[in-house]
C-alpha atoms as a PDB file:
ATOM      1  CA  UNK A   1     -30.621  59.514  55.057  1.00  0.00           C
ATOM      2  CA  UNK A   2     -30.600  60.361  58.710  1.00  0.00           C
ATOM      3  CA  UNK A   3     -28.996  63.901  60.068  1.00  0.00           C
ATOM      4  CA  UNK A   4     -26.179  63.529  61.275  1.00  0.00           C
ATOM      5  CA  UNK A   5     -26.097  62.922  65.263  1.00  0.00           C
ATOM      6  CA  UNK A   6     -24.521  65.393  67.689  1.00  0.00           C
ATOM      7  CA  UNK A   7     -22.895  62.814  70.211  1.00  0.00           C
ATOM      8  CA  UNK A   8     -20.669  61.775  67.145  1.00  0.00           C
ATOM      9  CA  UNK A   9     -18.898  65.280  66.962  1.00  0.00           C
ATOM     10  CA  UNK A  10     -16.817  65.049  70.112  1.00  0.00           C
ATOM     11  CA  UNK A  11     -14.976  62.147  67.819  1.00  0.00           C
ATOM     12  CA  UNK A  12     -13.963  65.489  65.666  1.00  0.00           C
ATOM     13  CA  UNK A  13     -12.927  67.513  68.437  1.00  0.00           C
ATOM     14  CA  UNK A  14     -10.428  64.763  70.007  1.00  0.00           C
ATOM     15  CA  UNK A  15      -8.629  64.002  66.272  1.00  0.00           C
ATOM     16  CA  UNK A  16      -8.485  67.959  66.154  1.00  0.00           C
ATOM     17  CA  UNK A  17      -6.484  68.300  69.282  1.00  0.00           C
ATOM     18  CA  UNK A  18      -4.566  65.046  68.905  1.00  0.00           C
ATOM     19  CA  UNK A  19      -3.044  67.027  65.608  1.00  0.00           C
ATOM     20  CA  UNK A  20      -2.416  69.953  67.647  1.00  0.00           C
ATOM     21  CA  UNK A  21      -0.936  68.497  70.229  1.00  0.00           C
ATOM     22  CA  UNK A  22       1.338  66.048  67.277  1.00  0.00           C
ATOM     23  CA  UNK A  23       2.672  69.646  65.813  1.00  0.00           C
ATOM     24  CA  UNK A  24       2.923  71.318  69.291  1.00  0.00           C
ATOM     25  CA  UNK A  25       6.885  72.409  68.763  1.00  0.00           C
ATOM     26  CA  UNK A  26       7.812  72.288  72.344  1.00  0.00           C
ATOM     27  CA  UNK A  27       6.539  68.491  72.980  1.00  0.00           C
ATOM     28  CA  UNK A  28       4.770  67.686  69.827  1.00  0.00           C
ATOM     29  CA  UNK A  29       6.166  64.106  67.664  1.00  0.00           C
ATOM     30  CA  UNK A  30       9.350  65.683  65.294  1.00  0.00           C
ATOM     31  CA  UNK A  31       8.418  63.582  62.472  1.00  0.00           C
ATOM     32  CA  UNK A  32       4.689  65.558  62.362  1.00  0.00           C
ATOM     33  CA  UNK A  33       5.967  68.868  63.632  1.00  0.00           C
ATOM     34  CA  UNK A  34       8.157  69.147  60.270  1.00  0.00           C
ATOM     35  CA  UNK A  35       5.681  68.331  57.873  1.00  0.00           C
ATOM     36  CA  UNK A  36       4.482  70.864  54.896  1.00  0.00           C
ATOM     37  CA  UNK A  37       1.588  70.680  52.838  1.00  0.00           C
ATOM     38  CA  UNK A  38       3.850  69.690  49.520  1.00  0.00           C
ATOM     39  CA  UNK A  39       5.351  66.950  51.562  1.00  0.00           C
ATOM     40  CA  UNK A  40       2.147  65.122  52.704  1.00  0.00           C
ATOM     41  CA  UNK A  41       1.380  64.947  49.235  1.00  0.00           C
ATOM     42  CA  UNK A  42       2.659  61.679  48.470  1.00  0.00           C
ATOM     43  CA  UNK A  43       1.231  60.432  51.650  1.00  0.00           C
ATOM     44  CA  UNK A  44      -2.294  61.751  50.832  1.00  0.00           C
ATOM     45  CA  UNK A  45      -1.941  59.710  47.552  1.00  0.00           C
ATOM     46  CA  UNK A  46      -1.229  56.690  49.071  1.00  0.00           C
ATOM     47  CA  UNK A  47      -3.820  56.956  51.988  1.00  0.00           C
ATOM     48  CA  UNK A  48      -6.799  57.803  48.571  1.00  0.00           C
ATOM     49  CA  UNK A  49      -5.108  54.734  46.629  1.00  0.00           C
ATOM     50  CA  UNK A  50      -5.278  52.215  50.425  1.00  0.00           C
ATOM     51  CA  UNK A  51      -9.154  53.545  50.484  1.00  0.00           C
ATOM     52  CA  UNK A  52      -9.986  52.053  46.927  1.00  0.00           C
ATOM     53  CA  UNK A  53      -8.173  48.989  47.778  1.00  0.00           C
ATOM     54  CA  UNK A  54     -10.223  48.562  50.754  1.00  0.00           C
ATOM     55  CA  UNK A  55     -13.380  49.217  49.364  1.00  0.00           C
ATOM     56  CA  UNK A  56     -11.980  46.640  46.598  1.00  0.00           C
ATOM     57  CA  UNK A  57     -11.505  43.865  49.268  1.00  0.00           C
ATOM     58  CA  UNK A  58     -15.019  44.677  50.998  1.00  0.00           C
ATOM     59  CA  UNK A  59     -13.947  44.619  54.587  1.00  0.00           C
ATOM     60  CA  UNK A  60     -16.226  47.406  55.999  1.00  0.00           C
ATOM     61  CA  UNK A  61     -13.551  47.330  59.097  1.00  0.00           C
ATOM     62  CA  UNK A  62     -10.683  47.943  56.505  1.00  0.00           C
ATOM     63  CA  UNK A  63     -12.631  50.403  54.935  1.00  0.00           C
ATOM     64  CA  UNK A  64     -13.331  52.546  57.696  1.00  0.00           C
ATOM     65  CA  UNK A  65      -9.784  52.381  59.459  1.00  0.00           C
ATOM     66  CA  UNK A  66      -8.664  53.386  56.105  1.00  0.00           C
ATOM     67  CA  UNK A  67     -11.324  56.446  55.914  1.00  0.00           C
ATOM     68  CA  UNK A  68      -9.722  57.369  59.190  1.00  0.00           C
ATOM     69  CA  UNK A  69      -6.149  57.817  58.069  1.00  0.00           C
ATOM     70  CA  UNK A  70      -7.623  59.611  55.113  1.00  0.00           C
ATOM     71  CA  UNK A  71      -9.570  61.827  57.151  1.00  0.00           C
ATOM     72  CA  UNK A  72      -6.695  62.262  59.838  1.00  0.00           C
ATOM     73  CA  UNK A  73      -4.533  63.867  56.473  1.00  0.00           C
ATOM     74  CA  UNK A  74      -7.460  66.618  55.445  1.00  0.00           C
ATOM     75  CA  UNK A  75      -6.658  67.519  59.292  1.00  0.00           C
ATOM     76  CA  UNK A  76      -3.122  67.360  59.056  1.00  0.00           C
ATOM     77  CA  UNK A  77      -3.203  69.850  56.000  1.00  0.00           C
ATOM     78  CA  UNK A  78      -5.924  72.277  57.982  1.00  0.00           C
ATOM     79  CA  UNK A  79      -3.926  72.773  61.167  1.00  0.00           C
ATOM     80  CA  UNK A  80      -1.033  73.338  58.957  1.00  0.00           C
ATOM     81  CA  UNK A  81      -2.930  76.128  57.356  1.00  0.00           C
ATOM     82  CA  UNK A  82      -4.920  77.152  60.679  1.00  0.00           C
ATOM     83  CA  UNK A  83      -0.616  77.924  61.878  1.00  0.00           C
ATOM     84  CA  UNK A  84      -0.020  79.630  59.119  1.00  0.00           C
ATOM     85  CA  UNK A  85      -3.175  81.939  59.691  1.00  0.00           C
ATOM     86  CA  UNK A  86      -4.687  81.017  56.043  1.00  0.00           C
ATOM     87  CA  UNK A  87      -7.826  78.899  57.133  1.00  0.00           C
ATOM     88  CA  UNK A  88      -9.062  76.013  59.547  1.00  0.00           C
ATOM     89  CA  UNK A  89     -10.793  72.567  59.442  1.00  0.00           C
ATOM     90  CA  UNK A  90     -14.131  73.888  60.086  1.00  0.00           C
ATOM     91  CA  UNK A  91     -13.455  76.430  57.163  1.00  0.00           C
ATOM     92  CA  UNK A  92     -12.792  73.093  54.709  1.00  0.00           C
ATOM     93  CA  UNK A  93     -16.178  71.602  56.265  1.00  0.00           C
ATOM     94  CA  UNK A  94     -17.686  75.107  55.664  1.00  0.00           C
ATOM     95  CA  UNK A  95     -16.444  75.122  52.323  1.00  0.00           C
ATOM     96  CA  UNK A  96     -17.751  71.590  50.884  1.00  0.00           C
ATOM     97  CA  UNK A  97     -21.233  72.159  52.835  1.00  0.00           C
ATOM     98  CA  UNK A  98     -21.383  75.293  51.269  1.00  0.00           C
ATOM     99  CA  UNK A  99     -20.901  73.898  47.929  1.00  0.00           C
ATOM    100  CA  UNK A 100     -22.899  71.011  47.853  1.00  0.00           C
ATOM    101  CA  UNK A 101     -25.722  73.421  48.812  1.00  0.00           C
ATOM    102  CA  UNK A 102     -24.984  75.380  45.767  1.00  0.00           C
ATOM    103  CA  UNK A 103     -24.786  72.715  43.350  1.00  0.00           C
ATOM    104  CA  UNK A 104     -28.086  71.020  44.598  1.00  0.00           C
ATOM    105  CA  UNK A 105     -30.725  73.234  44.619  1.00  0.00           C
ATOM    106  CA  UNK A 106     -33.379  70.569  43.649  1.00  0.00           C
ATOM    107  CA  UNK A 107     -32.714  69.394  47.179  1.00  0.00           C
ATOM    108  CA  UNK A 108     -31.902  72.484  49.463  1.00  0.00           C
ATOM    109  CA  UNK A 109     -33.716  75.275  47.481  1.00  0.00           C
ATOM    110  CA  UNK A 110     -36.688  75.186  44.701  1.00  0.00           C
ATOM    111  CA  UNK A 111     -37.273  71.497  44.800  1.00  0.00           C
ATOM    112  CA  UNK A 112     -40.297  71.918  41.831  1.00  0.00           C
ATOM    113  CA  UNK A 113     -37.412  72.246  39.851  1.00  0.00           C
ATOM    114  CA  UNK A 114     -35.931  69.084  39.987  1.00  0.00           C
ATOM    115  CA  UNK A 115     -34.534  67.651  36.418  1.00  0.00           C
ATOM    116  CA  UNK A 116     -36.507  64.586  35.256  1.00  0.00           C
ATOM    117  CA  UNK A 117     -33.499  62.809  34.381  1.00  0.00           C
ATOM    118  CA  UNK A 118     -29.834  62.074  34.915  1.00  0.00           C
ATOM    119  CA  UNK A 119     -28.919  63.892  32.391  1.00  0.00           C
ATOM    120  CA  UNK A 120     -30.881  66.908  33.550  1.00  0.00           C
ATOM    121  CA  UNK A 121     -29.071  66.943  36.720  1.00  0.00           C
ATOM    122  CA  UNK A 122     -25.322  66.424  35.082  1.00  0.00           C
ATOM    123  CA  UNK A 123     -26.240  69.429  32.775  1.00  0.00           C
ATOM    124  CA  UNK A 124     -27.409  71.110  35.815  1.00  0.00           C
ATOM    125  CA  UNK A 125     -24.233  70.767  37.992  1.00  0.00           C
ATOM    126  CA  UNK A 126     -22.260  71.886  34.892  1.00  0.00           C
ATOM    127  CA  UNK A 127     -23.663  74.775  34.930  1.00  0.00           C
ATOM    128  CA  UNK A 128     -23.440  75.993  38.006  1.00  0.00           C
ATOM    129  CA  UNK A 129     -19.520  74.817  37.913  1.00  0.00           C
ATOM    130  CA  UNK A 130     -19.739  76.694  34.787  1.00  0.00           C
ATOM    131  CA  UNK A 131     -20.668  80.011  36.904  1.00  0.00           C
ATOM    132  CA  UNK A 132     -18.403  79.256  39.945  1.00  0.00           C
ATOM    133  CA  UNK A 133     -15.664  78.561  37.327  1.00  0.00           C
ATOM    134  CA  UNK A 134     -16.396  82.088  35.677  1.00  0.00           C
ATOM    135  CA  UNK A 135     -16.384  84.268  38.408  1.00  0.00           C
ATOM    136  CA  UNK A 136     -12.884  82.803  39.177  1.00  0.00           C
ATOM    137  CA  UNK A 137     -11.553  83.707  36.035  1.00  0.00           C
ATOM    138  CA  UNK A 138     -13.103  86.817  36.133  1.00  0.00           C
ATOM    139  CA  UNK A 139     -10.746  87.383  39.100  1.00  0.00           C
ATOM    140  CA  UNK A 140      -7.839  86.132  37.310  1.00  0.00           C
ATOM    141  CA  UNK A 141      -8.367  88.452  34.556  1.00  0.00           C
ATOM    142  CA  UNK A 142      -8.677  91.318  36.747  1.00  0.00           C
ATOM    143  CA  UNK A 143      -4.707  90.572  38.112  1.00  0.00           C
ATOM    144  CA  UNK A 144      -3.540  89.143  34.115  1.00  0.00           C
ATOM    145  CA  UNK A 145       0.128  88.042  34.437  1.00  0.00           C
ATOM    146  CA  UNK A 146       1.831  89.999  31.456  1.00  0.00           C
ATOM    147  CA  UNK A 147       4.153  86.703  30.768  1.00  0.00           C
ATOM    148  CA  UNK A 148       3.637  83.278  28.891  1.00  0.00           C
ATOM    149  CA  UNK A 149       5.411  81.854  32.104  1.00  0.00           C
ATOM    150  CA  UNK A 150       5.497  83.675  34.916  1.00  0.00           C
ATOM    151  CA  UNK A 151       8.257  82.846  37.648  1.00  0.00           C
ATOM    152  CA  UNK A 152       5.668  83.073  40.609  1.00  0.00           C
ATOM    153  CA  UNK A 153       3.436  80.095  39.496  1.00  0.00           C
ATOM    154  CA  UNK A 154       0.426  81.900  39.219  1.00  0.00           C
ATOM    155  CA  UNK A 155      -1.726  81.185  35.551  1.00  0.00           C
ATOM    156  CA  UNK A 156      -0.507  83.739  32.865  1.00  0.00           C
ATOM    157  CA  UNK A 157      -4.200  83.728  31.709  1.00  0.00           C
ATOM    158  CA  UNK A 158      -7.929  81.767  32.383  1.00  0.00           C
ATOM    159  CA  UNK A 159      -7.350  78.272  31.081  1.00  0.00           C
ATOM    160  CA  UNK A 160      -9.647  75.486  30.423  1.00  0.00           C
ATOM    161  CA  UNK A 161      -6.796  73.331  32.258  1.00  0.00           C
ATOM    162  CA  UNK A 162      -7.234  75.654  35.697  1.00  0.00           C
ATOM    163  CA  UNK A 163      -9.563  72.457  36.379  1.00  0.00           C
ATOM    164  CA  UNK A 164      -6.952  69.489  35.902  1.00  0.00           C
ATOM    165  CA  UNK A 165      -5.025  69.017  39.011  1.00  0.00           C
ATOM    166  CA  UNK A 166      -1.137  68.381  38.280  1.00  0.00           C
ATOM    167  CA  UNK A 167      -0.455  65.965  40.971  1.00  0.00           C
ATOM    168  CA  UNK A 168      -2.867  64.003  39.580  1.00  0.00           C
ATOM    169  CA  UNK A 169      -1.681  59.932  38.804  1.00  0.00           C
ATOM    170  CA  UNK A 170      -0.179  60.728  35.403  1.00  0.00           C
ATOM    171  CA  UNK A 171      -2.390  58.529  33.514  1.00  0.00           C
ATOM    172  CA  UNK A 172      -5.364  60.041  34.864  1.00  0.00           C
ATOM    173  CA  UNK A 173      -3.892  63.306  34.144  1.00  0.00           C
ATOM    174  CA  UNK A 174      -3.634  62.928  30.530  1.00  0.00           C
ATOM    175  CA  UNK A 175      -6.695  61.965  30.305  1.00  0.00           C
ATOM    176  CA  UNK A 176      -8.243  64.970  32.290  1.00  0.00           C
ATOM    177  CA  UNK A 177      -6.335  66.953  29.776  1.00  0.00           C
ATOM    178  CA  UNK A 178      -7.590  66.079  26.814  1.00  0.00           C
ATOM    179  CA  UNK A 179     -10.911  65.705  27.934  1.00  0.00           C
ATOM    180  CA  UNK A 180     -10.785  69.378  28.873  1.00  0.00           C
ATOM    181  CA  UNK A 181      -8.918  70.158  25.362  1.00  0.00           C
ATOM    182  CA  UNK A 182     -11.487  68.464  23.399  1.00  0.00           C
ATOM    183  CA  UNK A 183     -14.483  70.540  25.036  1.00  0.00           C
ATOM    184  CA  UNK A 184     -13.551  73.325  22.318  1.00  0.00           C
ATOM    185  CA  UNK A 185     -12.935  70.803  19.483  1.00  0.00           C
ATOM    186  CA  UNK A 186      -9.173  70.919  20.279  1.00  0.00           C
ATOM    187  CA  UNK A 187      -9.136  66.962  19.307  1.00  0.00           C
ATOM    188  CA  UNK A 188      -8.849  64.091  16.763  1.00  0.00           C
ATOM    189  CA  UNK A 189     -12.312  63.537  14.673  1.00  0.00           C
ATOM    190  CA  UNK A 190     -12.244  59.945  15.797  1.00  0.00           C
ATOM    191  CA  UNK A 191      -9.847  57.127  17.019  1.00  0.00           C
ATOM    192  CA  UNK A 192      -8.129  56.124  14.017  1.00  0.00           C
ATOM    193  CA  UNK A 193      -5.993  59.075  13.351  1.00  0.00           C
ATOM    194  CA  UNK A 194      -5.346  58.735  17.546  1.00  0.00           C
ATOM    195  CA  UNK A 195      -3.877  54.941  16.155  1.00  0.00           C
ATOM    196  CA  UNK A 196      -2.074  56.683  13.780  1.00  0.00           C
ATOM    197  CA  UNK A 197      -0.392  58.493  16.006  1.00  0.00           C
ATOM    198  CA  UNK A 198       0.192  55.747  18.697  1.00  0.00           C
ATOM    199  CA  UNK A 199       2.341  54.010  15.954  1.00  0.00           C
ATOM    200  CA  UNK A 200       3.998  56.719  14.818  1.00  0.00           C
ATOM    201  CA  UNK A 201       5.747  57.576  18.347  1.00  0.00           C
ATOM    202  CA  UNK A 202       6.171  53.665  18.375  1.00  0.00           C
ATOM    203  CA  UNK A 203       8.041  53.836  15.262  1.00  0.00           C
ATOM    204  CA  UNK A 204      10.029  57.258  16.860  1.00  0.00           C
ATOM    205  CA  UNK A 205      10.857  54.785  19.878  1.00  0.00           C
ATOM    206  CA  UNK A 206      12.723  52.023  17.479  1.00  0.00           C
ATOM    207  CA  UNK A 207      14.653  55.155  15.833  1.00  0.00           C
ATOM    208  CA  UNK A 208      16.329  56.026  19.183  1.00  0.00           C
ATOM    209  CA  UNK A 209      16.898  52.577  20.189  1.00  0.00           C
ATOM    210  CA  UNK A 210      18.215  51.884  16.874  1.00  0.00           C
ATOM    211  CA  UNK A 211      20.588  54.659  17.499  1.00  0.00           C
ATOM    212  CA  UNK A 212      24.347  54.196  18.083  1.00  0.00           C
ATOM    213  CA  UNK A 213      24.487  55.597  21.269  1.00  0.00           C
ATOM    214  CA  UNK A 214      20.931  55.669  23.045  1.00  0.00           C
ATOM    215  CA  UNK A 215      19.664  59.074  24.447  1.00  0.00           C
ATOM    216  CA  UNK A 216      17.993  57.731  27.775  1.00  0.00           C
ATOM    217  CA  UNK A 217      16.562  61.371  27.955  1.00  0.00           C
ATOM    218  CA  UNK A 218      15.086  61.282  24.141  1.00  0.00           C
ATOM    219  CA  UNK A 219      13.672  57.954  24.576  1.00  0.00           C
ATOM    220  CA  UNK A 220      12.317  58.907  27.883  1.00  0.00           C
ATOM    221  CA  UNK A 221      10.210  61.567  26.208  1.00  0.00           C
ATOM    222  CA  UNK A 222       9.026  59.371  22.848  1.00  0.00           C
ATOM    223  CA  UNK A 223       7.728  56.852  24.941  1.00  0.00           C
ATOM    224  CA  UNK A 224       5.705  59.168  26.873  1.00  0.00           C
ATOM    225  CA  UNK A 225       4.724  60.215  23.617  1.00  0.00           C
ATOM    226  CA  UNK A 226       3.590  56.919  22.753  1.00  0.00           C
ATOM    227  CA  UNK A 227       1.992  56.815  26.155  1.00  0.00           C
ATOM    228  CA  UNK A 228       0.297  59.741  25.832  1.00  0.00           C
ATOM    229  CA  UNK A 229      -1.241  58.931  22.175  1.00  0.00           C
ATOM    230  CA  UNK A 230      -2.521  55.537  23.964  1.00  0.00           C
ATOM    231  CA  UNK A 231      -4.726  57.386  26.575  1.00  0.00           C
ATOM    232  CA  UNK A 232      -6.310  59.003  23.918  1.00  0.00           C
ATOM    233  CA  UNK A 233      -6.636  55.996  22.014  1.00  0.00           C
ATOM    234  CA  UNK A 234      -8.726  55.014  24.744  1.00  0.00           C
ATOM    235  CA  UNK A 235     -10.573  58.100  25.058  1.00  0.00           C
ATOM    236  CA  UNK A 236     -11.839  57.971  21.620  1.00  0.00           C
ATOM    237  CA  UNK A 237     -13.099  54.142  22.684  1.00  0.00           C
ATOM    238  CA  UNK A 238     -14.803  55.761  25.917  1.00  0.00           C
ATOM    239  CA  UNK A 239     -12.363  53.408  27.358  1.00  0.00           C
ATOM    240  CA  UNK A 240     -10.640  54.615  31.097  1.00  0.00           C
ATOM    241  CA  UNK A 241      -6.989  54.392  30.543  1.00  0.00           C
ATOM    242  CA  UNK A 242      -6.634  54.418  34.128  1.00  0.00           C
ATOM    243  CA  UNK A 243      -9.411  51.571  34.807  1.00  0.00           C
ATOM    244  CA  UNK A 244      -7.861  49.293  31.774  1.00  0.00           C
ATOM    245  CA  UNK A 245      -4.314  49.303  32.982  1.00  0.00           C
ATOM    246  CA  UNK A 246      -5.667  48.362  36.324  1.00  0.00           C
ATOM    247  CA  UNK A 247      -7.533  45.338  35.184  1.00  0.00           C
ATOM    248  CA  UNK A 248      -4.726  44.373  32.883  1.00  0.00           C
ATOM    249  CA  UNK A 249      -2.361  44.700  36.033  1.00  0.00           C
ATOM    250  CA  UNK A 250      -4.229  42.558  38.340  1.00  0.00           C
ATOM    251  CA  UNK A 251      -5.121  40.006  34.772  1.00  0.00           C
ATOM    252  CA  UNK A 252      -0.907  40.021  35.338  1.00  0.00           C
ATOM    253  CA  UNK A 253      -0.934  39.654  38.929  1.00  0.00           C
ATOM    254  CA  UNK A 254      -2.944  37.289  38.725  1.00  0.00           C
ATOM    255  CA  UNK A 255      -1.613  34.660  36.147  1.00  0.00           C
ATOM    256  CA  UNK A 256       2.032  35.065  38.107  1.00  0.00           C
ATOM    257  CA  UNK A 257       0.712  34.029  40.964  1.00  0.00           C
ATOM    258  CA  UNK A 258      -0.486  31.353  38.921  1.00  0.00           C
ATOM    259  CA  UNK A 259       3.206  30.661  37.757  1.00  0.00           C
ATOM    260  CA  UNK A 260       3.967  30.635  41.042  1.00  0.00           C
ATOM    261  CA  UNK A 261       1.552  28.089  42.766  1.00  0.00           C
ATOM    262  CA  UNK A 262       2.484  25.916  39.804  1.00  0.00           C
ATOM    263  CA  UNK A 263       6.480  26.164  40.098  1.00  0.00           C
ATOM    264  CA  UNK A 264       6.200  25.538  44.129  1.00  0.00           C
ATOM    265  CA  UNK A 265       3.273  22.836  43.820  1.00  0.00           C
ATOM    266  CA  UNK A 266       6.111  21.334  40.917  1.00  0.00           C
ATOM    267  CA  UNK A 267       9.300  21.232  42.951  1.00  0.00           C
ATOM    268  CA  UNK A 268       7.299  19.788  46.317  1.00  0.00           C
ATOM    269  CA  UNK A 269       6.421  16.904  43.650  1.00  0.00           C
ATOM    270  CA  UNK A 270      10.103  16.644  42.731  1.00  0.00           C
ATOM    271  CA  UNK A 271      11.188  16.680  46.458  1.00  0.00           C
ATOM    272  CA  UNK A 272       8.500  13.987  47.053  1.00  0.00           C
ATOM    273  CA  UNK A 273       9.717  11.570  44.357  1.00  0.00           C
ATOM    274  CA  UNK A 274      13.166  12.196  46.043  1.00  0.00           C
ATOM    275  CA  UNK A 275      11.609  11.020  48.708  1.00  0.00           C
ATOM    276  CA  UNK A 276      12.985  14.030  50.780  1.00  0.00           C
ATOM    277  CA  UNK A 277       9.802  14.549  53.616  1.00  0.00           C
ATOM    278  CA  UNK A 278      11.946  17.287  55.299  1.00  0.00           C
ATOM    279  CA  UNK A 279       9.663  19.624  53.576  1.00  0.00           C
ATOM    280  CA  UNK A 280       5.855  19.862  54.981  1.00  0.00           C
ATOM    281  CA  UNK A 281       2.872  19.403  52.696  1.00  0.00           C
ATOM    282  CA  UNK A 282       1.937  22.876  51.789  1.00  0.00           C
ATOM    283  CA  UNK A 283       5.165  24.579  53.017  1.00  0.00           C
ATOM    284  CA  UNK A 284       7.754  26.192  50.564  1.00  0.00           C
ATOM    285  CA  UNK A 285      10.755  24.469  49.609  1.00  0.00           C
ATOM    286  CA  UNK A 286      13.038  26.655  49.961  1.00  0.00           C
ATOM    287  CA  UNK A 287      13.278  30.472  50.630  1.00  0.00           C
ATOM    288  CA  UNK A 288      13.264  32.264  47.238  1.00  0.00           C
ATOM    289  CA  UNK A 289      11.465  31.297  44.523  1.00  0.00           C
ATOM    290  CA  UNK A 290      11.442  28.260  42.702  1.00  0.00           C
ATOM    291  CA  UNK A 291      11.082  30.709  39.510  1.00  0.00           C
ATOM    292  CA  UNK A 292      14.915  31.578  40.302  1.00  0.00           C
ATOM    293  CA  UNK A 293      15.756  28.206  39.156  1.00  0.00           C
ATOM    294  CA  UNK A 294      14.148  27.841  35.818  1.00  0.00           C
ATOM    295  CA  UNK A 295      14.878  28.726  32.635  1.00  0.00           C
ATOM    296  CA  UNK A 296      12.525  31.276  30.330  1.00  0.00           C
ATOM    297  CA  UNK A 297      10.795  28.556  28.492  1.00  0.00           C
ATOM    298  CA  UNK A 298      10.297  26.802  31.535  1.00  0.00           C
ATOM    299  CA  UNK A 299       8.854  29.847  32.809  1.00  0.00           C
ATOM    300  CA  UNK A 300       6.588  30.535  29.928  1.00  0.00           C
ATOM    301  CA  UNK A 301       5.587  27.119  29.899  1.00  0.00           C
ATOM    302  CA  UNK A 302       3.714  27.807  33.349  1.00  0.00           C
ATOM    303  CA  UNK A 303       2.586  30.842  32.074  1.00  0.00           C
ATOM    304  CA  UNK A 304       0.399  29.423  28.908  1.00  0.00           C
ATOM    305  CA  UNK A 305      -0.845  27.003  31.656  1.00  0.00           C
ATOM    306  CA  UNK A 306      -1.369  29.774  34.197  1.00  0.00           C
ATOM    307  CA  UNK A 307      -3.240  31.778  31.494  1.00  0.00           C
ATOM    308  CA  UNK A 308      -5.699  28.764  30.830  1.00  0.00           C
ATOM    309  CA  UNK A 309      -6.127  27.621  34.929  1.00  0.00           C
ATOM    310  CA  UNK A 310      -6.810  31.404  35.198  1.00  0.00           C
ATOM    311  CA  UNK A 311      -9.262  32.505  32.128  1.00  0.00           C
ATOM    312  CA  UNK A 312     -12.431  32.065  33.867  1.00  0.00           C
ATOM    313  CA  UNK A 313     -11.608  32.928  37.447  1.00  0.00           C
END
């Protein structure tokens, strides 16, 4: 891997003062001068989730633009801090350099003592997250909250969830959190129990739809139940929840677009046998869908054809 070159940094310095000068609140843009850190949260999500979908599509031009408007938010969120005196962008580069040092001394320090195996080296960076992990709690300890719940946010006590960010996408969440549970044996003995329990919140969602007047806020709650007891399922199958979900998403996507080609490449045949050439070859027919017109079973007739035109692309 070559260093990294020099000439490149000015690049740095110009997207550095382009943010000052966006939350300068004399002649700075509005929009960017009232920005907080919890409200370029979302934003930060979306700009992570528009990097995978580039890197998905394999346009390295995508890709990097993309990188860019990532990058441009770990800015954002440093001069933010850098105003309110707490730390700057160089500190956040310091930071990460620092520990990437730290967690790879078989390539910055003692490099005799390089693991012989992959395995080796995850066990290795455990560890030393183990250590970084413990001194941190050792600080927490030190300042104990004397309440279950305390009102200022801060952790009532070291907790194996410290780790697990909350605003993570709530499927990867639950997972993170019972990974984390089940690293003390807090956890099912093996995945058919976990099934167990998926139909049991099933069964718990029927009850309150069954029930005379439907509590939207009950229901809410079993079905994230259910939800819940399905990521684990999943777990226990060393199946990602968050990766299977995708895949059958897009497997969705995909067949309804199927549905779709099919309906339009359908009523351009009807218009055709009407002999009604206002339409171009190729062009829709009209400008919603032709799905709008068609019954359910016509719709699920394209669908079982869909799913077949589709199994092996």
């Amino acid at each position: 891997m070559q260093n990294a070159n020099n000439s490149e940094l000015p690049e740095v310095k110009r997207l550095q003062e382009i943010m000052a000068k966006l939350r300068d609140p004399k002649s700075g843009c509005p929009w960017d001068v009232q920005q907080t850190m919890d409200s370029l949260t979302r934003y930060t999500i979306e700009e992570a989730y528009e990097v995978a979908d580039a890197i998905a599509k394999g346009e390295p031009s995508d890709i990097r633009d993309e990188l860019g408007d990532l990058l441009f938010q770990v800015v954002f969120y440093s001069r933010i801090a850098e105003e309110e005196g707490n730390f700057t962008f160089n500190d956040v580069a310091k930071s990460i350099s620092d520990k990437m040092t730290r967690r790879h001394p078989h390539v910055f320090g003692n490099t005799s003592a390089q693991p012989s195996s992959e395995e080796g080296l995850t066990a290795q960076w455990d560890s030393i997250k183990a250590k970084e992990k413990a001194l941190k709690q050792q600080a927490l300890k030190q300042n104990l909250n004397t309440t279950l719940t305390p009102k200022d946010n801060k952790p009532a006590c070291p907790s194996l969830l410290d780790d697990v960010p909350v605003g993570m996408p709530a499927l990867m969440y639950a997972q993170k959190l019972q990974k984390a549970c089940a690293k003390v044996g807090f956890d099912w003995p093996e995945a058919e129990p976990v099934l167990d329990k998926v139909r049991e919140e099933v069964e718990e969602i029927q009850q309150e739809l069954d029930a005379e007047t439907v509590n939207q806020q009950a229901l809410e709650e079993e079905i994230g139940d259910a939800l819940f007891a399905m990521v684990n399922v999943a777990r226990h199958c060393k199946v990602d929840a968050d990766t299977a979900l995708r895949n059958a998403s897009n497997k969705f996507a995909k067949r309804f677009r199927a549905v779709e080609f099919l309906a339009y490449k359908a009523e351009s045949a009807h218009k055709i046998a009407c002999e009604d050439l206002s339409i171009k070859d190729g062009e829709p027919v009209s400008e919603g869908s032709p799905l709008e017109n068609m019954t359910l079973d016509e719709m699920e007739a394209l669908w079982q054809q869909a799913k077949i035109t589709t199994a092996n692309s």
